[in-house]
N, C-alpha and C. Protein backbone atom coordinates (compact mmCIF):
# COMPACT_ATOMS: atom_id res chain seq x y z
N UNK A 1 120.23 109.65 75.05
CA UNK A 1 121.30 110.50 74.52
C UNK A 1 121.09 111.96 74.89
N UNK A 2 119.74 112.40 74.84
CA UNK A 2 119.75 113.73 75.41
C UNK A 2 120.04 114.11 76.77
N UNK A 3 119.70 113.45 77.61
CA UNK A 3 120.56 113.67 78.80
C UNK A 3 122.01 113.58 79.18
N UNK A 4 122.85 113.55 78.43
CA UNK A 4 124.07 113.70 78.00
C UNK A 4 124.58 114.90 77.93
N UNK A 5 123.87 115.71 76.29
CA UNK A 5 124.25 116.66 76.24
C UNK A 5 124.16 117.78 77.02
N UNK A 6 125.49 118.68 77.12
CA UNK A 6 125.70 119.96 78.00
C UNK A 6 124.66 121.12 77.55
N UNK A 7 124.53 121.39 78.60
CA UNK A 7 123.17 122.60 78.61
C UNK A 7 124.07 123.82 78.03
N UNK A 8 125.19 123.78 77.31
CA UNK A 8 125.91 125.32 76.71
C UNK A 8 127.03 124.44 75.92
N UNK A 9 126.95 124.47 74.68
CA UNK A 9 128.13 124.69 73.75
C UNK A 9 128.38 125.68 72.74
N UNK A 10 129.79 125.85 72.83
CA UNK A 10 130.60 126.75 72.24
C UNK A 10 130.73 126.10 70.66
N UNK A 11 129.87 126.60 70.07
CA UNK A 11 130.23 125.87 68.43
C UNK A 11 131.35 126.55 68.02
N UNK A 12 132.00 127.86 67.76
CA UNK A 12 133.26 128.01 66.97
C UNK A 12 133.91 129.31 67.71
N UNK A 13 134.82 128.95 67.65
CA UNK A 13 135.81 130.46 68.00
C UNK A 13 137.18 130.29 67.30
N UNK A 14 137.81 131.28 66.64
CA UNK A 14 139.13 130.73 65.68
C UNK A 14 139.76 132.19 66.04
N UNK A 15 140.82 132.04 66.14
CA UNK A 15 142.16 133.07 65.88
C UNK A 15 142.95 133.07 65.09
N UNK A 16 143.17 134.07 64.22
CA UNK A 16 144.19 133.97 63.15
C UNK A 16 145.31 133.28 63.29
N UNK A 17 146.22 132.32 62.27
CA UNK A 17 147.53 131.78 62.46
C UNK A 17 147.86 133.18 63.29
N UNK A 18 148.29 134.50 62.91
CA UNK A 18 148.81 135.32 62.89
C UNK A 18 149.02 135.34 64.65
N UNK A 19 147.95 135.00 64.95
CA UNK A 19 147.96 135.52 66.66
C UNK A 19 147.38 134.11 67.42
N UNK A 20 147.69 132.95 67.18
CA UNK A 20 147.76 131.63 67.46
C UNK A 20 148.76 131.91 68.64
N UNK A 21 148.62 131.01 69.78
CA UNK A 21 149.60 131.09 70.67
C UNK A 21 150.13 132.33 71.46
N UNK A 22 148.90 133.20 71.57
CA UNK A 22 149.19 134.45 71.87
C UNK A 22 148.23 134.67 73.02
N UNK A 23 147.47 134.14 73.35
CA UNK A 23 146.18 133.91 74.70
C UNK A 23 144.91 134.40 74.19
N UNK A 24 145.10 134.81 72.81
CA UNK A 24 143.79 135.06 72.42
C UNK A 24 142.49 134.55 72.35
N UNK A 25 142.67 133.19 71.81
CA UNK A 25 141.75 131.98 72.04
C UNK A 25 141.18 131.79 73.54
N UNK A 26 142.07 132.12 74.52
CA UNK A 26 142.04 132.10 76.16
C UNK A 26 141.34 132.92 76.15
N UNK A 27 141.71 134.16 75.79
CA UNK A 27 140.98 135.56 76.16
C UNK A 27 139.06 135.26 75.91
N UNK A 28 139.04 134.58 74.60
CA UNK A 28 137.83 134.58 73.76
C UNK A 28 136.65 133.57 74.33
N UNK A 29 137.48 132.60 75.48
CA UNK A 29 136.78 131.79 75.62
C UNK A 29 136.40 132.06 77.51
N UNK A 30 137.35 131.96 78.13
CA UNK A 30 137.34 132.78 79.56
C UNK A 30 136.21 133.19 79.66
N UNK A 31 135.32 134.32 79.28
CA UNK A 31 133.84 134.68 79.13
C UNK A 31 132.84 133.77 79.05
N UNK A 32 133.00 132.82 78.16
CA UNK A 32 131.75 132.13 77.94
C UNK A 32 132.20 130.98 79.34
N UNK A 33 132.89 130.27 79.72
CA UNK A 33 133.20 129.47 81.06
C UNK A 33 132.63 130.61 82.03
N UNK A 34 132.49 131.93 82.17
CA UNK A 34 132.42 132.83 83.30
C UNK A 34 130.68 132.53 83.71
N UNK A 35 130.49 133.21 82.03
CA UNK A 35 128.83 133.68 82.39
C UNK A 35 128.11 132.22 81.97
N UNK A 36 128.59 130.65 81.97
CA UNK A 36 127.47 129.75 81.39
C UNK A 36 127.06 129.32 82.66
N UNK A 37 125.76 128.53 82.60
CA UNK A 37 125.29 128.12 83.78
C UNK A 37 125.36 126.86 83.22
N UNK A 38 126.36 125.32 84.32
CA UNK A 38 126.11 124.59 83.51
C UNK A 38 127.07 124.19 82.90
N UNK A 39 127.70 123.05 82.52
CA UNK A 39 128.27 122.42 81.80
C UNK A 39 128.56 123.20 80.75
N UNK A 40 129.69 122.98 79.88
CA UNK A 40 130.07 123.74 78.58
C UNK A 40 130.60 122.66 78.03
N UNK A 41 130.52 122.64 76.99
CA UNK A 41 131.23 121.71 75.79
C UNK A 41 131.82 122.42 74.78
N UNK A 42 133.42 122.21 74.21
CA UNK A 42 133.89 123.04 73.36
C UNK A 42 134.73 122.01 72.65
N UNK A 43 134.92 121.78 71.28
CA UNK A 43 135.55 120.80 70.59
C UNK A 43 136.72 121.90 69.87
N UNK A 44 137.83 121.71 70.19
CA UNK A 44 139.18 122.58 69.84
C UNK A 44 139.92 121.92 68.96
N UNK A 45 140.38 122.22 67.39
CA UNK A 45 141.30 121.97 66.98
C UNK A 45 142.37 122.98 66.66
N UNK A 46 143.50 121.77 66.63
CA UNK A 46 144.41 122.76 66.43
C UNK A 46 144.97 122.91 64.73
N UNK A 47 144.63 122.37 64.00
CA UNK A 47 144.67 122.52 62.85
C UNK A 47 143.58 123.70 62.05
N UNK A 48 142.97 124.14 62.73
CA UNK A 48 141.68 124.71 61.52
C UNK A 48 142.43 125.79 60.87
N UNK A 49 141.50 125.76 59.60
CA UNK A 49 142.47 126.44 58.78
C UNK A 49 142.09 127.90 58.66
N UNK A 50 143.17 128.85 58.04
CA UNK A 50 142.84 130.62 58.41
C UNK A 50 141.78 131.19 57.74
């Protein structure tokens, strides 16, 4: 099983309802895909709450 897991995950990033659907989440995450070396793993919902 450990050879599975990705050498970089993203445990949380949230944007307010307020600014949901606005590229913010994009903006927030763009960086960490830039600078990881390595696989990334990111589990996204779209429900989480504010």
């Amino acid at each position: 099983m450990i050879g599975n897991l990705p050498k970089n995950i993203l445990a949380y990033s949230a944007v307010h309802s307020d600014y949901q659907g606005k590229w913010f989440g994009q903006e927030l995450i763009q960086p960490a895909t830039r600078y990881s070396d390595g696989d990334l793993a990111l589990h996204n919902k779209e429900d989480n709450p504010d």
